[in-house]
N, C-alpha and C. Protein backbone atom coordinates (compact mmCIF):
# COMPACT_ATOMS: atom_id res chain seq x y z
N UNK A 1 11.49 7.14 -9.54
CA UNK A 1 10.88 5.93 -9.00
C UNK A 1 11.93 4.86 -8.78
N UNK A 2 13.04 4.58 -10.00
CA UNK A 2 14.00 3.95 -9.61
C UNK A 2 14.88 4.06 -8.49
N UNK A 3 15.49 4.95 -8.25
CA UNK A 3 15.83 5.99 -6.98
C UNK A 3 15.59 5.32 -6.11
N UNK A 4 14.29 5.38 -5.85
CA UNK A 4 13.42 5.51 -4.51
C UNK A 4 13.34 3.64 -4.41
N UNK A 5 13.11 3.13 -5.60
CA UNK A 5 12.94 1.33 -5.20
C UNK A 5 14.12 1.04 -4.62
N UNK A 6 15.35 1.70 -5.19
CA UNK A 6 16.57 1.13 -4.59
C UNK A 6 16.92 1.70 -3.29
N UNK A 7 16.63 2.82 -2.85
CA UNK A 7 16.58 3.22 -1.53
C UNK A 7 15.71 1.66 -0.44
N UNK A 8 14.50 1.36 -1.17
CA UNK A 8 14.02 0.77 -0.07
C UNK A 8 14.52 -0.74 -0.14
N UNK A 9 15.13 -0.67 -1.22
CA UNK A 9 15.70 -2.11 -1.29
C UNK A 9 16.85 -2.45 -0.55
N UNK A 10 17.24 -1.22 -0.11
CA UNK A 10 18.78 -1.28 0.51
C UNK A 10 18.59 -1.28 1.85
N UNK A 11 17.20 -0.77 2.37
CA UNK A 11 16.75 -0.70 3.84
C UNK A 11 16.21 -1.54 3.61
N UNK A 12 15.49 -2.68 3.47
CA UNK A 12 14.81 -3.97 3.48
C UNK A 12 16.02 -5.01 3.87
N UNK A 13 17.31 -4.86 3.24
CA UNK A 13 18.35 -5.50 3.23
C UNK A 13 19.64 -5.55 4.11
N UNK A 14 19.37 -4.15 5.07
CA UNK A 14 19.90 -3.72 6.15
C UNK A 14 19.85 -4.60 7.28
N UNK A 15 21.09 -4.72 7.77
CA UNK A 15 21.13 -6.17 8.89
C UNK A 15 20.30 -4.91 10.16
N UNK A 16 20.66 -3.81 9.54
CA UNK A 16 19.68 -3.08 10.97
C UNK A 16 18.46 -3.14 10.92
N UNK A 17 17.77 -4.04 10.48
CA UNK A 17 16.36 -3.60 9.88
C UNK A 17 16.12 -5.23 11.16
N UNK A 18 14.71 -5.40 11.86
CA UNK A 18 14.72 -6.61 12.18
C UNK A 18 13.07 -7.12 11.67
N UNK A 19 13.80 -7.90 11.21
CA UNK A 19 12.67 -8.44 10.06
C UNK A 19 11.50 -9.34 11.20
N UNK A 20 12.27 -9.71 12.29
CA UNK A 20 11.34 -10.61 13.11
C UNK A 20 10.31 -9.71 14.13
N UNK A 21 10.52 -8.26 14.38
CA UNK A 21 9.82 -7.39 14.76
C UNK A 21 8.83 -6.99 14.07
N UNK A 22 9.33 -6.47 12.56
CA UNK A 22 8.53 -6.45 12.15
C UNK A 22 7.25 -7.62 11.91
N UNK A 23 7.39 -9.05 11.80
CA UNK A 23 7.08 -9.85 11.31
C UNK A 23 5.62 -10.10 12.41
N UNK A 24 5.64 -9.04 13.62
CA UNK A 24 4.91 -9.40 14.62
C UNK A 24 3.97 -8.29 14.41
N UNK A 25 2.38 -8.90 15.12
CA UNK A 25 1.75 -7.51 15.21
C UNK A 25 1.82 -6.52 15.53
N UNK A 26 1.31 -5.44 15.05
CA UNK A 26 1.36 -4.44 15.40
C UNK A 26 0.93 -3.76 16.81
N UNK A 27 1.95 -3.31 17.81
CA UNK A 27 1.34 -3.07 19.46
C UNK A 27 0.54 -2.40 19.44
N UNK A 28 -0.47 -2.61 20.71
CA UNK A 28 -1.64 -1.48 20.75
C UNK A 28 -2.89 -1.47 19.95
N UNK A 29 -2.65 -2.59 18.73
CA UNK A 29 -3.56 -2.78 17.83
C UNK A 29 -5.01 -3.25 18.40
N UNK A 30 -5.57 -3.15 18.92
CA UNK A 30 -6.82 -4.63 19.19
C UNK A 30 -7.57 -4.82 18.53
N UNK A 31 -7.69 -3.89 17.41
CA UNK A 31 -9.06 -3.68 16.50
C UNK A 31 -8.17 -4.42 15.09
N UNK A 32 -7.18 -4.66 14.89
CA UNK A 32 -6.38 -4.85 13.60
C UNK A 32 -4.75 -5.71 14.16
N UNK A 33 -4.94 -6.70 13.15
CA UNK A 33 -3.79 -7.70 13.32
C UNK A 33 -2.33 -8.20 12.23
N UNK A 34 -2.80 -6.89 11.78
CA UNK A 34 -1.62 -6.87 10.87
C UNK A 34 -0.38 -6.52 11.20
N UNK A 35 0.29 -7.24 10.44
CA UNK A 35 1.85 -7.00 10.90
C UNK A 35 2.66 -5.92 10.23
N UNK A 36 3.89 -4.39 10.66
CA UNK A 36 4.21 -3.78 9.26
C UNK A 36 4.40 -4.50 8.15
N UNK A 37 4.89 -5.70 7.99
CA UNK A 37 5.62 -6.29 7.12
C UNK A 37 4.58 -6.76 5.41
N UNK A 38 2.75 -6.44 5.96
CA UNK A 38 1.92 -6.43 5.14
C UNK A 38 2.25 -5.39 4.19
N UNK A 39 2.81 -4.19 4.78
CA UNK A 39 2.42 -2.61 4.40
C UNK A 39 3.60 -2.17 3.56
N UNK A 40 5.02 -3.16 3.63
CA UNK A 40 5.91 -3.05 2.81
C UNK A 40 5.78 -2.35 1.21
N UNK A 41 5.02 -3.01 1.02
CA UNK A 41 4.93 -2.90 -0.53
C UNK A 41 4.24 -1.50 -0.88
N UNK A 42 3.48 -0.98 0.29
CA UNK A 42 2.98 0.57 -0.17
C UNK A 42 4.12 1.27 0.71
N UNK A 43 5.18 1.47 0.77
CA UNK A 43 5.92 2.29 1.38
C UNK A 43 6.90 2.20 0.09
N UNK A 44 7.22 1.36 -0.77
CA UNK A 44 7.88 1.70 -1.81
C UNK A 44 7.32 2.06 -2.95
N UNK A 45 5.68 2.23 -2.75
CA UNK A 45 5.39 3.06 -3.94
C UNK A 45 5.06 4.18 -4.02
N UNK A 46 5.51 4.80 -5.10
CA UNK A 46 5.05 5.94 -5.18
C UNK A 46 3.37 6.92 -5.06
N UNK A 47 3.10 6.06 -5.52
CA UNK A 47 1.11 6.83 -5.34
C UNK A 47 0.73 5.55 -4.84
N UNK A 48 -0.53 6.04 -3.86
CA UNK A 48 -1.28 5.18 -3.51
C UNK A 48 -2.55 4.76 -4.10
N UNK A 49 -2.66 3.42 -4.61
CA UNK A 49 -3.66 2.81 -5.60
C UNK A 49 -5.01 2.93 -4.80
N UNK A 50 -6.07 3.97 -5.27
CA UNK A 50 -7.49 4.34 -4.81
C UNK A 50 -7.61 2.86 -4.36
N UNK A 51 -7.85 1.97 -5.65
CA UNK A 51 -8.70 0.81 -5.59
C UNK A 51 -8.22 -0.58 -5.20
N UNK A 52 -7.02 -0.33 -4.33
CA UNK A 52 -6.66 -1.83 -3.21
C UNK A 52 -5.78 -0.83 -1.99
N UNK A 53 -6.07 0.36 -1.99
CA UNK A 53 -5.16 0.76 -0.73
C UNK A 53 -6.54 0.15 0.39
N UNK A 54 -6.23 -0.35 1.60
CA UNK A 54 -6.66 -0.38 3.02
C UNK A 54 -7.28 1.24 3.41
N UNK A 55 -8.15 1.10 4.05
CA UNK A 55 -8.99 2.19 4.85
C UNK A 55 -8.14 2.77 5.24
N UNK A 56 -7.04 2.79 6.34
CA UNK A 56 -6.91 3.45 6.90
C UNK A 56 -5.61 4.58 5.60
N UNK A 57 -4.73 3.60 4.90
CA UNK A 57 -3.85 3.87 3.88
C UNK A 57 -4.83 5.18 3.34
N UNK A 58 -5.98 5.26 2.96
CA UNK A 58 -6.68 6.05 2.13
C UNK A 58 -6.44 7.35 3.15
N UNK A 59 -7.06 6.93 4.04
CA UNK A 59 -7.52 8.21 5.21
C UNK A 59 -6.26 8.81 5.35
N UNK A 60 -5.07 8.84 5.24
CA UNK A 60 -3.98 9.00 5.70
C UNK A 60 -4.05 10.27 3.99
N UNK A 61 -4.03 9.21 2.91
CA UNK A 61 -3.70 9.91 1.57
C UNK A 61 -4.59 11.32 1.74
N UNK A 62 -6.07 11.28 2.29
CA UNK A 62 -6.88 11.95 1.85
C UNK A 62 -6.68 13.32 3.18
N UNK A 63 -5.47 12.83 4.02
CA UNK A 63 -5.35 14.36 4.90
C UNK A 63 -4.36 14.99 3.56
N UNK A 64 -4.32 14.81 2.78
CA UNK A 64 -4.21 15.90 1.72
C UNK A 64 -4.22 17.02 1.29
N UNK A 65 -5.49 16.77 1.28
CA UNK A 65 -6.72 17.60 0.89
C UNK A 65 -6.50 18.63 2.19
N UNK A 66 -6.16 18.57 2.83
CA UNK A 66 -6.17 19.73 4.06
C UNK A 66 -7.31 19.24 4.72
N UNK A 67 -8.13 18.34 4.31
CA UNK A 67 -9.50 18.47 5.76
C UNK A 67 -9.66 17.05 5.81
N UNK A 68 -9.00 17.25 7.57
CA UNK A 68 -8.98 15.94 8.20
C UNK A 68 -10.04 15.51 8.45
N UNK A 69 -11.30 16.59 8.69
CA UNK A 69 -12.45 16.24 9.61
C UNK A 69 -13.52 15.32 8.16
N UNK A 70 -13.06 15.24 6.50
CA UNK A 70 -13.91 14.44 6.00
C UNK A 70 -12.85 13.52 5.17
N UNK A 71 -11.66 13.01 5.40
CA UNK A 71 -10.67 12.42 5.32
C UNK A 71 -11.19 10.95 5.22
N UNK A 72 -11.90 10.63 6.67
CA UNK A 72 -12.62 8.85 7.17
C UNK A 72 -13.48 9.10 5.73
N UNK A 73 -14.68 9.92 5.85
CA UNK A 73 -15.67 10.01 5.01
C UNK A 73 -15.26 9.34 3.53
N UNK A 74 -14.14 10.40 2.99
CA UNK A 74 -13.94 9.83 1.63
C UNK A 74 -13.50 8.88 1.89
N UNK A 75 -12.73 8.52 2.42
CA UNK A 75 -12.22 6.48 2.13
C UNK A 75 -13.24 6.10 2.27
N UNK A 76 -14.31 5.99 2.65
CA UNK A 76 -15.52 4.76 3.04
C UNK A 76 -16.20 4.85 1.67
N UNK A 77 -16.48 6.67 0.84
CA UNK A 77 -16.72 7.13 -0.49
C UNK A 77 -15.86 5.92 -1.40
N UNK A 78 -15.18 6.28 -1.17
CA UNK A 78 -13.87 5.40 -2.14
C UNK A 78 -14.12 4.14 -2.15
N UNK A 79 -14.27 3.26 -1.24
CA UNK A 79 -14.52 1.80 -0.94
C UNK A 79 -15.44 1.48 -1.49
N UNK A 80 -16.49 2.02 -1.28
CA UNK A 80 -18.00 2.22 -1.25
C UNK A 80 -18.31 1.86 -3.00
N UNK A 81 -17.33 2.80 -3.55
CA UNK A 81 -17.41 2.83 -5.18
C UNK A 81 -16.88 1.88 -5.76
N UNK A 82 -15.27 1.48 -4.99
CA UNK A 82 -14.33 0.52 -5.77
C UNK A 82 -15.01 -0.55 -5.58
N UNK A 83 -16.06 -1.13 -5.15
CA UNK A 83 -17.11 -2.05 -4.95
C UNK A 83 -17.79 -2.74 -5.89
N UNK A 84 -18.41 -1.11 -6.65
CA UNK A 84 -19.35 -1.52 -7.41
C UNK A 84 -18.66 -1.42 -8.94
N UNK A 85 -17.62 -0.92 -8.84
CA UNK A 85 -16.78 -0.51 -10.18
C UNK A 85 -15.48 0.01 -9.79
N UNK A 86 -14.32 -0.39 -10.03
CA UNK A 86 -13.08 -0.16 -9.80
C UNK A 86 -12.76 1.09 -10.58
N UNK A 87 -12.35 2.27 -10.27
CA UNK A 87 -11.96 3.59 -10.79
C UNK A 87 -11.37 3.52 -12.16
N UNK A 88 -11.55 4.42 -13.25
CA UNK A 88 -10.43 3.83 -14.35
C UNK A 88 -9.41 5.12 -14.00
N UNK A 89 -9.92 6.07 -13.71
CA UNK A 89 -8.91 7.22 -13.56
C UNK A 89 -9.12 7.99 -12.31
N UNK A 90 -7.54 8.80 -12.07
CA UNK A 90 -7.91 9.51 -11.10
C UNK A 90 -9.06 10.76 -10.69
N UNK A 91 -8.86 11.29 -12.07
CA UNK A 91 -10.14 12.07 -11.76
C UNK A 91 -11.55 11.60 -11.58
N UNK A 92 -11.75 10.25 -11.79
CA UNK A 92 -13.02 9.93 -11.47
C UNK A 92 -13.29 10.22 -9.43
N UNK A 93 -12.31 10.62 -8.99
CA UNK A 93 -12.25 11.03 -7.09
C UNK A 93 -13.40 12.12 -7.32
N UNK A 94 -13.25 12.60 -8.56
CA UNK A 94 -14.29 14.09 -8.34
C UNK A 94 -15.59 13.86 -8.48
N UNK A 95 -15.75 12.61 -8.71
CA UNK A 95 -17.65 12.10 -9.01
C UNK A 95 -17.91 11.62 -7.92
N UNK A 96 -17.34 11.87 -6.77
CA UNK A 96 -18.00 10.94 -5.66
C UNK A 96 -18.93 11.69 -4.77
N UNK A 97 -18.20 13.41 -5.43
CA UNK A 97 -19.10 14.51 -4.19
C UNK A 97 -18.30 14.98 -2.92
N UNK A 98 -17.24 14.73 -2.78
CA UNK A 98 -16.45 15.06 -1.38
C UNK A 98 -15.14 15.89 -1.45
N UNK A 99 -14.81 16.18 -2.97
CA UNK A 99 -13.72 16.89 -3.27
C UNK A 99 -14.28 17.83 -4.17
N UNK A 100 -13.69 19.44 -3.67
CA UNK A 100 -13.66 20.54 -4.36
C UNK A 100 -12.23 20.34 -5.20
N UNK A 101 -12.21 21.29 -6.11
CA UNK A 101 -10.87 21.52 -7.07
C UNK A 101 -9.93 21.81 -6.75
N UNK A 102 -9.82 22.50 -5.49
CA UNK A 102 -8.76 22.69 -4.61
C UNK A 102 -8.18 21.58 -4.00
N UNK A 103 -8.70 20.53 -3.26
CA UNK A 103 -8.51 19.43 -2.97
C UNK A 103 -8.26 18.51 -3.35
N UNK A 104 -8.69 18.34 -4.78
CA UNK A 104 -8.52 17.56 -5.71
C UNK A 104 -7.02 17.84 -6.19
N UNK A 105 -6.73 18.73 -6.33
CA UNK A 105 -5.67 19.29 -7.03
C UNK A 105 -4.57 19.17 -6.23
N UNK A 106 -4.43 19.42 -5.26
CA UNK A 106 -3.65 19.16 -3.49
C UNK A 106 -3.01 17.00 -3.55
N UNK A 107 -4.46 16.25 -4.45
CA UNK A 107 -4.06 14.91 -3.80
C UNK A 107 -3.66 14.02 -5.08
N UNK A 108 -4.01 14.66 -6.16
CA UNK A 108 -3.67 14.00 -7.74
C UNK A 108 -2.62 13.61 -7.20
N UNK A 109 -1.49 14.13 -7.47
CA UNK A 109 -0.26 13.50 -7.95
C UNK A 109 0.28 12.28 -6.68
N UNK A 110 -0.53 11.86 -6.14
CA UNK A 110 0.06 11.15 -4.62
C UNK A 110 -0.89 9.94 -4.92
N UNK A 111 -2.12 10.23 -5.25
CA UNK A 111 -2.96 8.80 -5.75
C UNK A 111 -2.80 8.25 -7.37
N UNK A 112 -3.17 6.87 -7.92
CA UNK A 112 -3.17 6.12 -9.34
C UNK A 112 -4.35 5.32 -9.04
N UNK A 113 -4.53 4.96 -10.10
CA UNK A 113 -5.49 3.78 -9.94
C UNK A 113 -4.83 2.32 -10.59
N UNK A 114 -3.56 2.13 -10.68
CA UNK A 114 -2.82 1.03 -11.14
C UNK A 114 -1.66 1.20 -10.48
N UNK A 115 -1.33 -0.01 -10.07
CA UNK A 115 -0.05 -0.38 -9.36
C UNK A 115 1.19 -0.89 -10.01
N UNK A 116 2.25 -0.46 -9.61
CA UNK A 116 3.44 -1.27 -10.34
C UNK A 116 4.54 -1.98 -9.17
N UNK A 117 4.15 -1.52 -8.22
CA UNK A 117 4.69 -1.89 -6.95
C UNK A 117 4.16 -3.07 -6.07
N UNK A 118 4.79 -4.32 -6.38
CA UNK A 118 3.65 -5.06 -5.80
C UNK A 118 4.52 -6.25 -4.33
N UNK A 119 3.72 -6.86 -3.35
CA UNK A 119 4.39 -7.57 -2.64
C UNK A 119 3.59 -9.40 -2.84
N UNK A 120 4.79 -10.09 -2.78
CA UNK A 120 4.09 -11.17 -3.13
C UNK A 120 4.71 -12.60 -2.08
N UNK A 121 3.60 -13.12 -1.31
CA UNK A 121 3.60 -13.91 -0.52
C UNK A 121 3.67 -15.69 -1.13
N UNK A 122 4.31 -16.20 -0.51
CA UNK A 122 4.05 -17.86 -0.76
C UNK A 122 4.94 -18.47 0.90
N UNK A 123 3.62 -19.42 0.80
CA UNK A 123 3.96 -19.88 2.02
C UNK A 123 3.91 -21.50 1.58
N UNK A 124 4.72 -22.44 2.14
CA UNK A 124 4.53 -23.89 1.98
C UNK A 124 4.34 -24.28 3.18
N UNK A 125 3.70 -25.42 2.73
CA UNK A 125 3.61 -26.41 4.50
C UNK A 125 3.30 -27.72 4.17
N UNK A 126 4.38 -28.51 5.08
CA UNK A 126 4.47 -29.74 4.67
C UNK A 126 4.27 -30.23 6.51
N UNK A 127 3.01 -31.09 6.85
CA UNK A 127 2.79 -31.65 7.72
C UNK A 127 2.72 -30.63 8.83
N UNK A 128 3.45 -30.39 9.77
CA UNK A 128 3.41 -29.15 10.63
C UNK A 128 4.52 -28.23 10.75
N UNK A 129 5.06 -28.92 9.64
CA UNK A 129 6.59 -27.29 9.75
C UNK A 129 5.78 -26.32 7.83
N UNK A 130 6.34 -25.40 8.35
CA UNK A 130 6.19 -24.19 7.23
C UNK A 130 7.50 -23.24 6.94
N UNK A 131 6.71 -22.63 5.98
CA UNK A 131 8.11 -21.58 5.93
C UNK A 131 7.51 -20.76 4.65
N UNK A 132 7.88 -19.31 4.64
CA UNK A 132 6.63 -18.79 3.60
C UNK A 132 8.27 -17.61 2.96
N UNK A 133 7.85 -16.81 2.38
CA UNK A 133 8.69 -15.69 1.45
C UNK A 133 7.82 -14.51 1.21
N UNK A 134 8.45 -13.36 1.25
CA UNK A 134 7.45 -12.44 0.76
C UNK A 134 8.50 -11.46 -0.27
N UNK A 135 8.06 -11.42 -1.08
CA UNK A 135 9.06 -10.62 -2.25
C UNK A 135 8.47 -8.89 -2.44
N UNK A 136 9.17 -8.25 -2.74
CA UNK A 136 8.53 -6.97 -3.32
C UNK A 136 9.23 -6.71 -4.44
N UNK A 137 8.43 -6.35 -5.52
CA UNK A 137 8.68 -6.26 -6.76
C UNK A 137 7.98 -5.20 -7.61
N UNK A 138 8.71 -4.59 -8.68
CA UNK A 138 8.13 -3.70 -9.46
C UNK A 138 8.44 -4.26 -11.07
N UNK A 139 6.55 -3.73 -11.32
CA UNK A 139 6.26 -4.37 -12.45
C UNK A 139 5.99 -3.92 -13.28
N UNK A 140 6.25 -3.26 -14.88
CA UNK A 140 5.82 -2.21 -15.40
C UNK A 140 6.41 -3.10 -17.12
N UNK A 141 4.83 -3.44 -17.52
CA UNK A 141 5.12 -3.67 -18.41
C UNK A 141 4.82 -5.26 -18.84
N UNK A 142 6.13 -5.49 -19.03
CA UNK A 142 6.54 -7.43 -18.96
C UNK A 142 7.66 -7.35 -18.37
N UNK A 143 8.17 -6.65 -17.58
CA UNK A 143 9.45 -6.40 -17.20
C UNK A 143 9.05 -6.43 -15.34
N UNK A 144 9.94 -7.67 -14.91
CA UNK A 144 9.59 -7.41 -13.25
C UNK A 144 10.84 -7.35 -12.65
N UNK A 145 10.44 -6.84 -11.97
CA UNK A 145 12.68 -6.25 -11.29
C UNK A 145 12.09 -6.46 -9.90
N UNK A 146 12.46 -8.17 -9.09
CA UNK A 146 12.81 -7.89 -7.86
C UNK A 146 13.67 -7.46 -6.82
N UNK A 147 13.14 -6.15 -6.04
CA UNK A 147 13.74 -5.57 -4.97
C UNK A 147 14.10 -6.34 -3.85
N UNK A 148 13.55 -7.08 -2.94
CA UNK A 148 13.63 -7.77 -2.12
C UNK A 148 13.12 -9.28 -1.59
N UNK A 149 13.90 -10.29 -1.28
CA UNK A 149 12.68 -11.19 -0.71
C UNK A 149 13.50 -11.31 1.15
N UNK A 150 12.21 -11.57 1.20
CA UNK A 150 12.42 -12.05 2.89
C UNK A 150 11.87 -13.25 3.16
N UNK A 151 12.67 -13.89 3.70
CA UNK A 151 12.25 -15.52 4.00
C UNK A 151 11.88 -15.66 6.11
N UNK A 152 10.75 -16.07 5.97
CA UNK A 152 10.36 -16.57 7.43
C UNK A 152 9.91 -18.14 7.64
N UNK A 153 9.90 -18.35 8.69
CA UNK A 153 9.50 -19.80 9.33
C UNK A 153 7.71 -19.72 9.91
């Protein structure tokens, strides 16, 4: 996991990287206005957290399982639940009805239900100028080790 934070810390930090591209929506989008630069923080973690990954983040985890064609299904399953009660464990995926043991077994090690990977925004604004930061950081424990910040206007 360490490895891998410092890998993305070193591409976050890359003058080849353009932070102002990213910083823009995403093309082609019309249905969704997010920018990559939201999605940072799940590309340096290792499993994807059931209970704050995005719809589509899920659907992606759950081609896993080998079957694309109920992939949408379980994320909406998933949502649907983290709603009424936030998961305590991963095997609770198997009470929802949409995963056999085979499948299940295929997506364990890629999903958690706790995060240690986190991205963290602050924006100020004073009259009509701004200027915000977004940090990514890993947190495990009492111990926070920031990887990156990026500063925008």
């Amino acid at each position: 996991a360490s490895a891998h934070a410092t890998d993305f810390a070193k591409l976050f930090h890359s003058s080849l990287l353009n932070h102002e591209t990213l910083a823009r929506p995403l093309p082609n989008a019309n249905l969704r206005t997010e920018s990559p630069l939201q999605y940072l923080s799940l590309w340096g973690a290792q499993r994807i957290n059931i209970n704050t990954a995005p719809r589509h983040v899920l659907e992606a985890a759950f081609m896993l399982t080998g079957d694309s064609f109920t992939a949408p299904e379980l994320a909406q399953k998933v949502i649907e639940q983290r709603l009424e009660k936030p998961f305590a464990k991963v095997d609770d995926l198997k009470e929802i009805g949409k995963l056999d043991t085979e499948s299940f077994n295929r997506l364990k090690d890629y999903v958690t239900v706790t995060s240690t990977f986190f991205k963290v925004r602050v924006t100020s604004r004073s009259g009509n100028a701004s200027a915000s930061a977004v940090a990514t950081v890993i947190k495990e424990g009492r111990s926070v080790e920031t990887l990156a910040i990026l500063y925008g206007h």
